[in-house]
Protein backbone atom coordinates (compact mmCIF):
# COMPACT_ATOMS: atom_id res chain seq x y z
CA UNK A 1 -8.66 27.75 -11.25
CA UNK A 2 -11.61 25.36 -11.36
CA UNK A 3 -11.49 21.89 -9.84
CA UNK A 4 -11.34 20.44 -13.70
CA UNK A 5 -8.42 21.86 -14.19
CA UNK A 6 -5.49 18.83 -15.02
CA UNK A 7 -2.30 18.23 -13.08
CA UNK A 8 0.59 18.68 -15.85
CA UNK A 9 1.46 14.86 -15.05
CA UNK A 10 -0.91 12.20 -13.57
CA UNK A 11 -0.42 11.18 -10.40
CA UNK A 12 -0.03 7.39 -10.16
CA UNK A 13 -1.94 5.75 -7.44
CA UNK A 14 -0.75 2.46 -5.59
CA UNK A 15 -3.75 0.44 -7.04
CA UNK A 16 -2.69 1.50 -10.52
CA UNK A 17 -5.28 4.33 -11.12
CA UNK A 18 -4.17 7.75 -12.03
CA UNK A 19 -5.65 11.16 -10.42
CA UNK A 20 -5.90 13.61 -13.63
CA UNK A 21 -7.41 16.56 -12.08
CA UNK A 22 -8.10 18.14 -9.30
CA UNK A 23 -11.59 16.81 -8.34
CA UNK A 24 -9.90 13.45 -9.16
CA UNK A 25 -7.48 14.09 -6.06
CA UNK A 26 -10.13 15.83 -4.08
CA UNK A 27 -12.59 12.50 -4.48
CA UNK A 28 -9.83 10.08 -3.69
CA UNK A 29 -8.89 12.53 -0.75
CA UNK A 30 -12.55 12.20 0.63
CA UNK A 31 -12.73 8.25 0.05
CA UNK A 32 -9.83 7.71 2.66
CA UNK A 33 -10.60 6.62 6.07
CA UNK A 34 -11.61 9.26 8.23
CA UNK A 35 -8.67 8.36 10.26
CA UNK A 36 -6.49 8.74 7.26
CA UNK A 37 -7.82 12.27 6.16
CA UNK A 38 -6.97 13.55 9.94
CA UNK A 39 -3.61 12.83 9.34
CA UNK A 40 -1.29 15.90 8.95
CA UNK A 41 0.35 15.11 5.37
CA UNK A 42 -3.45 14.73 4.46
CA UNK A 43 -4.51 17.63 5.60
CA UNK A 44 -1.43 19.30 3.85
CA UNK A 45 -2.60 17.72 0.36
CA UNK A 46 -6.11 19.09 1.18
CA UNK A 47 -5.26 22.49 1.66
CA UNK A 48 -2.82 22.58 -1.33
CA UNK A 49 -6.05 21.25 -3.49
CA UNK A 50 -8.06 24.64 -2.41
CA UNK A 51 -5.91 26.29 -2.26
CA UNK A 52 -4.84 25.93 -5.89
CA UNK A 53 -9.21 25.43 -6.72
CA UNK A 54 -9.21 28.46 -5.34
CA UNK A 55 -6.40 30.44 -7.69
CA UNK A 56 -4.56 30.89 -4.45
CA UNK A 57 -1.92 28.56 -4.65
CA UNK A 58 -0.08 27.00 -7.85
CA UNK A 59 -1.67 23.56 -9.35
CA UNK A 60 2.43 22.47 -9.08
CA UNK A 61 1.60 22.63 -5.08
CA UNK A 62 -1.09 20.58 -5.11
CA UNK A 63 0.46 17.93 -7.41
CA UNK A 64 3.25 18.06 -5.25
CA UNK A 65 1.41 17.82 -1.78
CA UNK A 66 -0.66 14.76 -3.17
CA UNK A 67 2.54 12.92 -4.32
CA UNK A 68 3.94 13.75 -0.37
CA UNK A 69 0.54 12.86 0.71
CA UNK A 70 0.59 9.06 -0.95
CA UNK A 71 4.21 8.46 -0.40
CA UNK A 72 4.02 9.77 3.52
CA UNK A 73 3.56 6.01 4.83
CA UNK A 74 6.01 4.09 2.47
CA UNK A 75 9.29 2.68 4.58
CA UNK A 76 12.34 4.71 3.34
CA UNK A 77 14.32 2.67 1.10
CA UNK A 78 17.44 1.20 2.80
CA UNK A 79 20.65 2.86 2.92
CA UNK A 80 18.73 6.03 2.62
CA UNK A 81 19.96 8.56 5.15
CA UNK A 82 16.51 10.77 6.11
């Protein structure tokens, strides 16, 4: 699976953007902070992004790991029970 291919759904980004593919998440992945990219949801959403480059993991993984990735520092809504 080449890093062209597209995620079934865009993934919406905070600022409004959209990653399509996965290059797309890849490029935003390497834009981050080094700080950021060191952290272990990051590092998750990497991994699921070669993996599935690679044809070793689904693209559904990777789509999922980046939405974990970008919600990982959001404050859990209240009366949530995590």
């Amino acid at each position: 699976m080449p890093w062209s291919d597209r995620f079934d759904d865009p993934i919406p980004l905070p600022d409004g953007g959209q990653l399509v593919t996965l290059r797309d998440a890849a490029t935003y992945i390497t834009k981050l902070p080094k700080a950021a990219q060191h952290r272990q949801h990051w590092q998750m959403a990497t991994r699921c992004l070669i993996g599935a480059a690679e044809g070793r993991d689904f693209l559904m993984h990777a789509h999922i790991g980046m939405l974990q990735a970008l919600h990982a520092d959001k404050p859990t809504p209240a009366g949530s029970s995590d």
